[in-house]
Protein backbone atom coordinates (compact mmCIF):
# COMPACT_ATOMS: atom_id res chain seq x y z
CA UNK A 1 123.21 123.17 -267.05
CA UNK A 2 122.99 126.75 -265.50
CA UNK A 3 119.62 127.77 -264.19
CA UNK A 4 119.71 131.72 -265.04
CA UNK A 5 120.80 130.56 -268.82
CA UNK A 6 117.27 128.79 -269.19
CA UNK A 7 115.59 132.90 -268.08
CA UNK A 8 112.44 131.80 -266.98
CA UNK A 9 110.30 134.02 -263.99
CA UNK A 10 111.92 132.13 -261.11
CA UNK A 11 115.58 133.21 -262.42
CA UNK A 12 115.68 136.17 -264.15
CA UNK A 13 115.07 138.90 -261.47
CA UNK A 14 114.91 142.58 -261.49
CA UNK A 15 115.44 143.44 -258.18
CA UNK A 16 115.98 142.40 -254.50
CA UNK A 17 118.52 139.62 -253.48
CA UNK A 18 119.51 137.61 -256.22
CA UNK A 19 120.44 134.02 -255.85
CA UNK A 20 123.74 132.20 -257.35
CA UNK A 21 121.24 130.58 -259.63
CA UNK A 22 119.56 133.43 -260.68
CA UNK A 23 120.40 137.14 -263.12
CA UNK A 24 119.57 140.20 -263.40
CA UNK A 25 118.77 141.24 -267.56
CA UNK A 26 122.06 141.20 -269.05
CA UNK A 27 122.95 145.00 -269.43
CA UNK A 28 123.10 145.24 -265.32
CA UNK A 29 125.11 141.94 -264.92
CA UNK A 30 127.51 143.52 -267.65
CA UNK A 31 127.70 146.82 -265.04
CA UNK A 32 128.21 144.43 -261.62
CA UNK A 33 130.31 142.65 -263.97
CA UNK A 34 132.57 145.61 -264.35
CA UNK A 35 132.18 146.49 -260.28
CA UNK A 36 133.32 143.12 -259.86
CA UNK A 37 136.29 143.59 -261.71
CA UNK A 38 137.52 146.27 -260.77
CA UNK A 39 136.73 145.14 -257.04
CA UNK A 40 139.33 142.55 -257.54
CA UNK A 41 141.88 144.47 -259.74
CA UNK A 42 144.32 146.11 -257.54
CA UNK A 43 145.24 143.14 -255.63
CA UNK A 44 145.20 140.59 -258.75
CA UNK A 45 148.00 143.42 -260.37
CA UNK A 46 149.40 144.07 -257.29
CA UNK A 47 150.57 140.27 -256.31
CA UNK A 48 152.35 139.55 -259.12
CA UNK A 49 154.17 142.76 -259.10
CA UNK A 50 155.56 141.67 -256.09
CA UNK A 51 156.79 138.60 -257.49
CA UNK A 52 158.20 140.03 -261.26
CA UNK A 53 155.59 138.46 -262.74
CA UNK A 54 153.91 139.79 -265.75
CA UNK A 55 150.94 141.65 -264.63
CA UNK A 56 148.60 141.35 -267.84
CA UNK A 57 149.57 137.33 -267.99
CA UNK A 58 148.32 137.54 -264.26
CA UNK A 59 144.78 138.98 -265.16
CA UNK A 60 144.44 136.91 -268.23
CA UNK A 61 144.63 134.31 -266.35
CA UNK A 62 142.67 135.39 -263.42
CA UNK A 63 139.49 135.64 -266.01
CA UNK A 64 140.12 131.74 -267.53
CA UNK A 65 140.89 130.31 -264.08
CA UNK A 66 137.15 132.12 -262.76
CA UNK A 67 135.64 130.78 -265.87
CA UNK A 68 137.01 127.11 -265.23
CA UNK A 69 135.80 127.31 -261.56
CA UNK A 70 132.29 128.08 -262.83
CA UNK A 71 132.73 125.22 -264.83
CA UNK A 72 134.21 122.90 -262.17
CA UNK A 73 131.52 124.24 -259.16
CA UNK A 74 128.49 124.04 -261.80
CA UNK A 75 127.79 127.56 -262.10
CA UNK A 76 126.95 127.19 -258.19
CA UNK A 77 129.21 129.47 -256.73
CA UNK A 78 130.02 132.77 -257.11
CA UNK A 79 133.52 133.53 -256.80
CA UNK A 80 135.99 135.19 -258.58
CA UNK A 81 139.74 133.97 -258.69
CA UNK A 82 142.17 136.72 -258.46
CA UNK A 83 146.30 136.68 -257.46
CA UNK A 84 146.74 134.82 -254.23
CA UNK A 85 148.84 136.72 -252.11
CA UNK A 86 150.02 133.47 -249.92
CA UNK A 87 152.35 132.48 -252.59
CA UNK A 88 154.45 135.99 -252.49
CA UNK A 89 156.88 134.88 -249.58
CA UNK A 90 157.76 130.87 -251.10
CA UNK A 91 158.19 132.13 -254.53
CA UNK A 92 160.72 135.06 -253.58
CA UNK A 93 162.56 132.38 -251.35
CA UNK A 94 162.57 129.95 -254.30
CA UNK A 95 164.05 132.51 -256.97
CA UNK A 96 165.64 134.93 -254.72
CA UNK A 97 163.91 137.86 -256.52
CA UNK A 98 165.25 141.15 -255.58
CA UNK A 99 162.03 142.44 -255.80
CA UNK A 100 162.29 145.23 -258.84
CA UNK A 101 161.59 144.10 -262.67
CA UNK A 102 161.10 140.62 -264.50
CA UNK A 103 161.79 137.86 -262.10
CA UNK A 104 164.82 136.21 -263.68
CA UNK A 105 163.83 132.82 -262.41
CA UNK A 106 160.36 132.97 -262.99
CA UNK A 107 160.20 129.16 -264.35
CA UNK A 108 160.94 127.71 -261.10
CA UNK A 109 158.80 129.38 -259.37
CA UNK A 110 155.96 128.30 -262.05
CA UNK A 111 157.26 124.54 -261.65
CA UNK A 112 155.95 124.87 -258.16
CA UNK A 113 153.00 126.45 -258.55
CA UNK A 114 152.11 123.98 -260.61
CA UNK A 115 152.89 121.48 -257.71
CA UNK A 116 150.88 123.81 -255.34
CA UNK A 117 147.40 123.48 -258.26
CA UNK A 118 148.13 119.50 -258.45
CA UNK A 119 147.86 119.25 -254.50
CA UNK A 120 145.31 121.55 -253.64
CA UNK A 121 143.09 119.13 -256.46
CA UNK A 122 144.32 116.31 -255.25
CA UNK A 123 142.86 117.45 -251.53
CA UNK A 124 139.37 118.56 -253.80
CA UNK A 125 139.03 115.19 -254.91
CA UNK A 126 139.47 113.53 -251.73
CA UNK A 127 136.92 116.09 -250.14
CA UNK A 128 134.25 115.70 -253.14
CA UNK A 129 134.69 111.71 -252.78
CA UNK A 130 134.35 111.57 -248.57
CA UNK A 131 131.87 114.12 -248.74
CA UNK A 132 131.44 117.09 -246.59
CA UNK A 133 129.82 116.36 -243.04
CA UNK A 134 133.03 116.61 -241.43
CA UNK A 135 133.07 119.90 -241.98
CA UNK A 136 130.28 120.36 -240.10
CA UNK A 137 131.82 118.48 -236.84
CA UNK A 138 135.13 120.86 -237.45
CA UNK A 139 133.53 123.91 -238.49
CA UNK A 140 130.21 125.09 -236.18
CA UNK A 141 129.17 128.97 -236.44
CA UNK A 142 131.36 130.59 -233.92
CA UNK A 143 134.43 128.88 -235.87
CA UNK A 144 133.20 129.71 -239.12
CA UNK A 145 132.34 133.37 -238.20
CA UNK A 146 135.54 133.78 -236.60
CA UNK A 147 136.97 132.78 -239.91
CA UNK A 148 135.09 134.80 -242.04
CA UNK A 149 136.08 137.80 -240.01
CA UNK A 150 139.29 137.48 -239.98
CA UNK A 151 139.46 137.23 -244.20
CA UNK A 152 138.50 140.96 -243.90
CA UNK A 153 140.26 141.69 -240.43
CA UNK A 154 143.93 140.10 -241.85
CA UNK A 155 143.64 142.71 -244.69
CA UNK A 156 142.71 145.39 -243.14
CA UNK A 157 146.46 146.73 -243.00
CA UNK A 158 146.81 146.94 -246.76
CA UNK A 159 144.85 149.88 -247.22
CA UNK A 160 145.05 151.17 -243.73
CA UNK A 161 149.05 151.15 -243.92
CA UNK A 162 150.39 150.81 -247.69
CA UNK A 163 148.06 152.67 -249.49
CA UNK A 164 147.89 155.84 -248.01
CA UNK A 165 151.34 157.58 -248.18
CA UNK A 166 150.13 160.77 -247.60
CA UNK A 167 147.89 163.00 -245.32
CA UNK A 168 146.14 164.00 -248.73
CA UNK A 169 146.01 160.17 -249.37
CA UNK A 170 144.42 159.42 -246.14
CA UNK A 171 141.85 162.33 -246.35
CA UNK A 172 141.18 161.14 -249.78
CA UNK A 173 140.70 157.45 -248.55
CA UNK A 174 138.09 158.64 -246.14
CA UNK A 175 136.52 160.84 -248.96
CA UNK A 176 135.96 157.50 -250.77
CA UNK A 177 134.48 155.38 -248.44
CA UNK A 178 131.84 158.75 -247.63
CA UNK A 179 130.96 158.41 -251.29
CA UNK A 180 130.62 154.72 -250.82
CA UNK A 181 128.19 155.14 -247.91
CA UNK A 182 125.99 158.26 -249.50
CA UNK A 183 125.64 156.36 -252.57
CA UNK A 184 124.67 153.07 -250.84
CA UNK A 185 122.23 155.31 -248.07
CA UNK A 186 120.83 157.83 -250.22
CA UNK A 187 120.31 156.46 -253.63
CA UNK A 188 118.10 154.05 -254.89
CA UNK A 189 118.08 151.00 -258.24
CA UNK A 190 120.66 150.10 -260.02
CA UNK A 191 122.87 152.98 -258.70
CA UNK A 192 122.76 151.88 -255.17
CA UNK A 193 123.61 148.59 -257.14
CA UNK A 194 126.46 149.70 -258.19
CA UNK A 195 128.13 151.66 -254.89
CA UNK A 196 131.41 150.51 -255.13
CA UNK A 197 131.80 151.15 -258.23
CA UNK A 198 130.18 154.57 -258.31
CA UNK A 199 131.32 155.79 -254.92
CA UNK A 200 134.90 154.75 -256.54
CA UNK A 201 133.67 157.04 -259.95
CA UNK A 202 132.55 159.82 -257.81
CA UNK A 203 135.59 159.93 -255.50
CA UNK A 204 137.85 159.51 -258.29
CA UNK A 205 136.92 162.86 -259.86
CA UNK A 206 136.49 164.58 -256.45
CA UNK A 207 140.63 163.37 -256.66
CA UNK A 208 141.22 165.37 -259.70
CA UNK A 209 139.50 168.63 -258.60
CA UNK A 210 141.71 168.69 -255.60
CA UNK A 211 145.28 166.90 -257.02
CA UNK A 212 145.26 167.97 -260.55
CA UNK A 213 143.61 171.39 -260.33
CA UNK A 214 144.55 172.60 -256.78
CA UNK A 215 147.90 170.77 -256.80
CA UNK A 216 146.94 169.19 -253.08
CA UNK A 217 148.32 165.73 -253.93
CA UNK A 218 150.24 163.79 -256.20
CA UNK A 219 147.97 164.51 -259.84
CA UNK A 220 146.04 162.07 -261.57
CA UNK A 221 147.97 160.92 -264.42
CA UNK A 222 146.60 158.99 -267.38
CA UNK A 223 149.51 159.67 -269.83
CA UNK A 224 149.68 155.82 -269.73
CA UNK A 225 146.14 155.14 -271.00
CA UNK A 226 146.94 157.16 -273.98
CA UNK A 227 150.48 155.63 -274.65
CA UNK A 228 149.44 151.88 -273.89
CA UNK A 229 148.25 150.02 -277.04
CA UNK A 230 145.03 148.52 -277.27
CA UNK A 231 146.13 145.06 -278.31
CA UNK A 232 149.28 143.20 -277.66
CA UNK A 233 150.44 139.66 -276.23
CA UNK A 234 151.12 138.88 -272.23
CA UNK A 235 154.75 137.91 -271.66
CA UNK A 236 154.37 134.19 -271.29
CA UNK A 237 156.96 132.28 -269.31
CA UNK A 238 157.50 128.26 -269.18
CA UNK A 239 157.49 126.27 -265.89
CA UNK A 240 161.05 125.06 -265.16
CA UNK A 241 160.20 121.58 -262.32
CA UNK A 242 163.04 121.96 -259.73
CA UNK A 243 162.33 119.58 -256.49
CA UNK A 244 163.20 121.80 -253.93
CA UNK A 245 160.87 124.80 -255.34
CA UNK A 246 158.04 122.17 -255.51
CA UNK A 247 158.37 121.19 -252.26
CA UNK A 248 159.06 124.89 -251.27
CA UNK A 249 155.61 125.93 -253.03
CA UNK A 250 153.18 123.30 -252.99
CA UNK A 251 152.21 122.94 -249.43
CA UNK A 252 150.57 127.08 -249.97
CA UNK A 253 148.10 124.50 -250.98
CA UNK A 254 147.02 124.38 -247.26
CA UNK A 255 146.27 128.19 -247.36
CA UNK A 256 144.38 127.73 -250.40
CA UNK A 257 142.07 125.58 -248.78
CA UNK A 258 141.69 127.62 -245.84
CA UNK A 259 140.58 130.68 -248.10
CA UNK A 260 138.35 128.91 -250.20
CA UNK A 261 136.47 126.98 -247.40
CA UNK A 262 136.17 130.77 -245.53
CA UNK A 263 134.71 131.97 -248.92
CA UNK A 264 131.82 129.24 -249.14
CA UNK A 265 130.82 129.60 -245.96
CA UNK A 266 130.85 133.34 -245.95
CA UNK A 267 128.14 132.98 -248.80
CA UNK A 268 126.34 129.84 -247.87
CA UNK A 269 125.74 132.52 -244.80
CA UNK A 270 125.38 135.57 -246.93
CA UNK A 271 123.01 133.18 -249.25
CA UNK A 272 120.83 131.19 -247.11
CA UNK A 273 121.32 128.43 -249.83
CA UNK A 274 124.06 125.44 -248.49
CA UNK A 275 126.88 125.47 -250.67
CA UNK A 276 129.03 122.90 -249.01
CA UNK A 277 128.07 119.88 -251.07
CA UNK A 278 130.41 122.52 -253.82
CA UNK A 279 133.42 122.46 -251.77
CA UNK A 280 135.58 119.50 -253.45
CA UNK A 281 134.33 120.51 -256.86
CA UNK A 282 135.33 124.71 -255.63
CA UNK A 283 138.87 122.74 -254.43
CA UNK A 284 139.51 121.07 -257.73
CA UNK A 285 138.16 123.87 -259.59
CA UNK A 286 140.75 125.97 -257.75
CA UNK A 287 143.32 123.42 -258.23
CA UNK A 288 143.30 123.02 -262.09
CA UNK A 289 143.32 127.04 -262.54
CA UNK A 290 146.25 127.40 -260.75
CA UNK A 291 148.11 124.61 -262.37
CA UNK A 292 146.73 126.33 -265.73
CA UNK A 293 148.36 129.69 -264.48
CA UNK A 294 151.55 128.45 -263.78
CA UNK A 295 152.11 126.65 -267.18
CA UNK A 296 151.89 129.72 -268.82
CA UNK A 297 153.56 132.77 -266.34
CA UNK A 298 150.65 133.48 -263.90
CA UNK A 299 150.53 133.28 -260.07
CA UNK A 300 148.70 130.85 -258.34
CA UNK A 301 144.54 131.87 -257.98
CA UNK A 302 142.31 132.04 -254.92
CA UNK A 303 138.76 132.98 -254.20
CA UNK A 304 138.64 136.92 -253.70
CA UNK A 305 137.95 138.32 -250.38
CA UNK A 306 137.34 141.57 -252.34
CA UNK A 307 134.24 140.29 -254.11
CA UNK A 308 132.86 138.87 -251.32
CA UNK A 309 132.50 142.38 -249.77
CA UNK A 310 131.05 143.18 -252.85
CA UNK A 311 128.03 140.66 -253.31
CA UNK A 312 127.64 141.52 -249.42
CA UNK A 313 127.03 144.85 -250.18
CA UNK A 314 124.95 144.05 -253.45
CA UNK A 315 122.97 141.43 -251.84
CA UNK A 316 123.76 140.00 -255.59
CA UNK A 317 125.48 136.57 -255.67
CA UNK A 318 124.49 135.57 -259.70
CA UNK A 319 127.00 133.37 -260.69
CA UNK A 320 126.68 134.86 -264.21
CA UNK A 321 128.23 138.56 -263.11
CA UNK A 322 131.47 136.41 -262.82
CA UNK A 323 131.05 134.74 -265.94
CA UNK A 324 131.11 138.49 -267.59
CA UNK A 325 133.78 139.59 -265.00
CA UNK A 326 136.07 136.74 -266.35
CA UNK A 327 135.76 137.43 -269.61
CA UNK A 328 135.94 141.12 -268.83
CA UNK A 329 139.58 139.61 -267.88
CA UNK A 330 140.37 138.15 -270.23
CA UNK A 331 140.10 140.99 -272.63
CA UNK A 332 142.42 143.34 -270.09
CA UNK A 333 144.82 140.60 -270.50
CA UNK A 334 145.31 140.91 -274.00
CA UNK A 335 144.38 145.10 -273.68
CA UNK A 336 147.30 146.87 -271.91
CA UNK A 337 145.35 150.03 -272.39
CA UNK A 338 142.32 148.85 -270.56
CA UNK A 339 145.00 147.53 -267.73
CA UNK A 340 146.15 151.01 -267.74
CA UNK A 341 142.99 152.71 -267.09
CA UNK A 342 142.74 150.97 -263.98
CA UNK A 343 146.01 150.95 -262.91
CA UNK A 344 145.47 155.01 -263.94
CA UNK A 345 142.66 155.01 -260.44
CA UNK A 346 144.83 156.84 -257.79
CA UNK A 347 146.04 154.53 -254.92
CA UNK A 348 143.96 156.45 -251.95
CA UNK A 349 140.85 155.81 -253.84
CA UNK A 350 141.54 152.30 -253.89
CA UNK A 351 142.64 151.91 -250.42
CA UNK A 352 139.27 153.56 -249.77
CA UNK A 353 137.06 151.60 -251.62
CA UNK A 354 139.31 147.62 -249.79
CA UNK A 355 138.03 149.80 -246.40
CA UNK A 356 134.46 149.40 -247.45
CA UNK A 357 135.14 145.96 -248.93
CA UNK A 358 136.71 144.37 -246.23
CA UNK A 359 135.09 145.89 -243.43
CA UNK A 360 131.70 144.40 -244.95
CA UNK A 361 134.30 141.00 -245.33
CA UNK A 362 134.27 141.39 -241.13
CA UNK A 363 130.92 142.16 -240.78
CA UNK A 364 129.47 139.24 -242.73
CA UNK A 365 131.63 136.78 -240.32
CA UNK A 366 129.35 138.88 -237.20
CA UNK A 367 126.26 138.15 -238.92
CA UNK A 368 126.90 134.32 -238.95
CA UNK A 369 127.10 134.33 -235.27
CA UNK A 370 123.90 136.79 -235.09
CA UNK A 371 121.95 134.58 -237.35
CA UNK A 372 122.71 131.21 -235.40
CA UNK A 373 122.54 133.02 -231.99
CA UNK A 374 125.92 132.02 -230.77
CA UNK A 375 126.48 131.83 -226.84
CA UNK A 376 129.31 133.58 -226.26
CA UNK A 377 128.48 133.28 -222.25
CA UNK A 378 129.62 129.63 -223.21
CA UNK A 379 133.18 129.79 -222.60
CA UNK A 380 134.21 127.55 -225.22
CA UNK A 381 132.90 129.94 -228.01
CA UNK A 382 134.10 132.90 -226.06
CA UNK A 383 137.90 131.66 -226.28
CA UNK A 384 137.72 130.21 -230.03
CA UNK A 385 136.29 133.74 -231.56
CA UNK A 386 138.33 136.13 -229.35
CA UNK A 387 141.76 134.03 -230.44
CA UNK A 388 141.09 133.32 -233.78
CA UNK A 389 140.04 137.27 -234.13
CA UNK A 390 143.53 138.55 -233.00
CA UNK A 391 145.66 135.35 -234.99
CA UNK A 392 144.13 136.79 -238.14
CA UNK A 393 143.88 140.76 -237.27
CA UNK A 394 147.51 140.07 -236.33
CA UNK A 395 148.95 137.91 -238.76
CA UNK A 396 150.08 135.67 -236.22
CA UNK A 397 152.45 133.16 -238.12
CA UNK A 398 153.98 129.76 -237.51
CA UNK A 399 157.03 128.53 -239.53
CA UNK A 400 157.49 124.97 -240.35
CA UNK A 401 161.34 125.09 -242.31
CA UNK A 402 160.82 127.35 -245.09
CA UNK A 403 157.62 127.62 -245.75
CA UNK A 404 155.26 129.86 -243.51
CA UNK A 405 151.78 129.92 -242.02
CA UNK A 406 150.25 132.71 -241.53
CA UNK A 407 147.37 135.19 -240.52
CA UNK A 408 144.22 133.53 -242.39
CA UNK A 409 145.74 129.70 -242.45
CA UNK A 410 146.65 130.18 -239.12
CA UNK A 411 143.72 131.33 -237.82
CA UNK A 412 141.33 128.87 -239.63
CA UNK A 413 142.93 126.38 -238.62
CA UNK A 414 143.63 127.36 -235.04
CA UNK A 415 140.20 127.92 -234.79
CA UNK A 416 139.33 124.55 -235.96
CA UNK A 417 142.07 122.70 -233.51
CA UNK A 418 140.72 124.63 -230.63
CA UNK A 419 137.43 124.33 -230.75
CA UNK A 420 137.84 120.63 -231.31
CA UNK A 421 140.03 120.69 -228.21
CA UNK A 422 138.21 122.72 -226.39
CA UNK A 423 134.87 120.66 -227.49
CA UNK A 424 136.24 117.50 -225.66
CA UNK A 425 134.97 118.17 -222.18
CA UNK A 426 131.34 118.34 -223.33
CA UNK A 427 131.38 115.47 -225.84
CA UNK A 428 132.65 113.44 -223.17
């Protein structure tokens, strides 16, 4: 079913740019595996923190719902589904969390992100039956760089601004993302391979010289590690299905969509190889894990912008490093001392590492329009990248009752309604 599994010449690869449907030998796709993982950790924790959900329920189910989309897509994508941020604002609205400790009304919330994972496959199914040429018509290069852009551009404040508290925090995030680039510049094999990861090992350490043994910052503490046990059950919760949640938190399906299109076009660029003809089964893949995470006490899942930086910088796209990165996942779910070893990496040195990551995000989306020679002297094109760039850089956000579009959804599609507007004059 999976072309790596069957390790003849043409997939199994030792170096160079790997393919979705090829591998590296299994001890470095364990190692990217890991990079992958912990690429995608902070935010996957940090989401449902924000929302009183159980953390280690949120990972667990972060691993099944990436191992269900490999399922769903064929083992033709590579994506990892992590925590989807665009659900934060409709679930504290439908529980009225005040935002510290177990979300008393948890249930409801999951009752409508269950609504949200039946809609967005609903809208997968429709797509995989139609087919995907449309997307073509609505999505040419200089809207689907402009999109890809903007998945790193719209994050770019979450490191920049939240996770740097301190001067020592900001000189540390800088000191990270130097580590990133000498190990990506000046090193060579599976090292350079692994540069987030290492630049995040090196900088980490460089972080305990100067907080723990010259007092500079706040010291690293791993006091948790050692207390956390190695074993122990997630706290599951049970969906509660109130109508006005539902209707509250199902149409985040729309983002959903938004984000997972960017993410399949970012690779199908990154790639070379057309992944479109994926897109319902990515959609419905999508859907199901999210409706499989809310029946148990997880957030809704999305494609990770985080790994996409990642395989950028790898120029490694095997869809079996997710396959180990889910099940990687799965085990931290049911390991609060693994969970706590990562949670243990100091905040700066992740903030440092989500510059690298999403920067590359940004990049990619300029490569797309460098690869198919985009005329921005055209004004058209001109007008479509510079305002989708600045709806997604600035979060620019419509509200529609209750629920509330914003940054990436806004600016995908604004940049598919303008350019089909502004595409009128020469089609006529």
């Amino acid at each position: 079913m999976f072309q790596w599994t069957e390790q003849s010449d043409a997939t199994l690869q030792s170096g160079g740019v790997i393919g979705p449907d090829e591998r590296l030998p299994w001890p470095q796709t364990a190692l990217l595996g890991v990079q992958h993982l912990i690429a995608m950790f902070g935010a996957t924790v940090l989401a449902p923190i924000l929302m009183g959900f159980d953390p280690n329920v949120a990972i667990l189910m972060s691993g099944i719902g990436t191992l269900l989309f490999f399922v769903f897509t064929g083992g033709r994508v590579p994506s990892y589904l992590g925590s989807s941020f665009a659900f934060i604002g409709v679930v504290i609205a439908a529980t009225g969390y005040a935002g510290q400790g177990p979300n008393a009304n948890i249930g409801v919330a999951l009752g409508g992100i269950i609504a949200c994972g039946a809609l967005y496959f609903v809208i997968g199914a429709i797509v995989q039956a139609v087919g995907t040429g449309w997307i073509e018509r609505l999505m040419p290069p200089v809207v689907t760089g402009a999109v890809v852009a903007v998945i790193g551009l719209n994050l770019a404040h979450i490191p920049v601004k939240n996770m740097a508290p301190t001067a020592f925090d900001a000189w540390m995030q800088a000191v990270t993302f130097v580590c990133v680039g000498l190990v990506a510049v000046f090193t060579r094999g599976m090292v350079q391979r692994l540069l987030i990861l290492m630049g995040l090992i090196v900088a980490s350490v460089v972080y305990a010289v100067l907080a723990n043994g010259l007092g500079l910052g706040q010291p690293l503490d791993l006091s948790g590690v050692a207390s956390a046990p190695w074993f122990g059950l997630p706290r599951f919760s049970t969906p509660v299905f109130s109508a006005p949640a539902m209707l509250l938190i199902a149409p985040v399906a729309v983002i959903l969509v938004a984000e997972n299109l960017g993410h399949i076009k970012a690779v199908t660029a990154m790639t070379g190889k057309p992944l479109d003809r994926y897109m319902g089964r990515a959609f419905m893949g999508d859907g199901v894990a999210t409706m499989v995470a809310g029946s148990v006490g997880g957030t809704g899942v999305t494609t990770y912008a985080e790994n996409i930086g990642v395989m950028a910088a790898t120029k490694i796209y095997s869809t079996a490093i997710f396959v180990v990165a889910g099940l990687m996942a799965i085990l931290l779910g049911f390991s609060p001392k693994f969970g706590a070893l990562i949670q243990a990496i100091p905040l700066a040195v992740m903030g440092g590492v989500s510059i690298v990551v999403f920067g590359l995000i940004a990049v990619a989306g300029a490569k797309i329009w460098v690869d198919n020679q985009v005329d921005f002297s055209d004004n058209k094109n001109l007008l479509v990248a510079a305002i989708t760039l600045v709806l997604g850089t600035g979060d620019f956000t419509l509200k529609f009752g209750d629920f509330a579009l914003g940054g990436i959804g806004t600016a995908t599609f604004g940049a598919i309604g303008l350019y089909a507007l502004l595409n009128r004059r020469r089609a006529g």
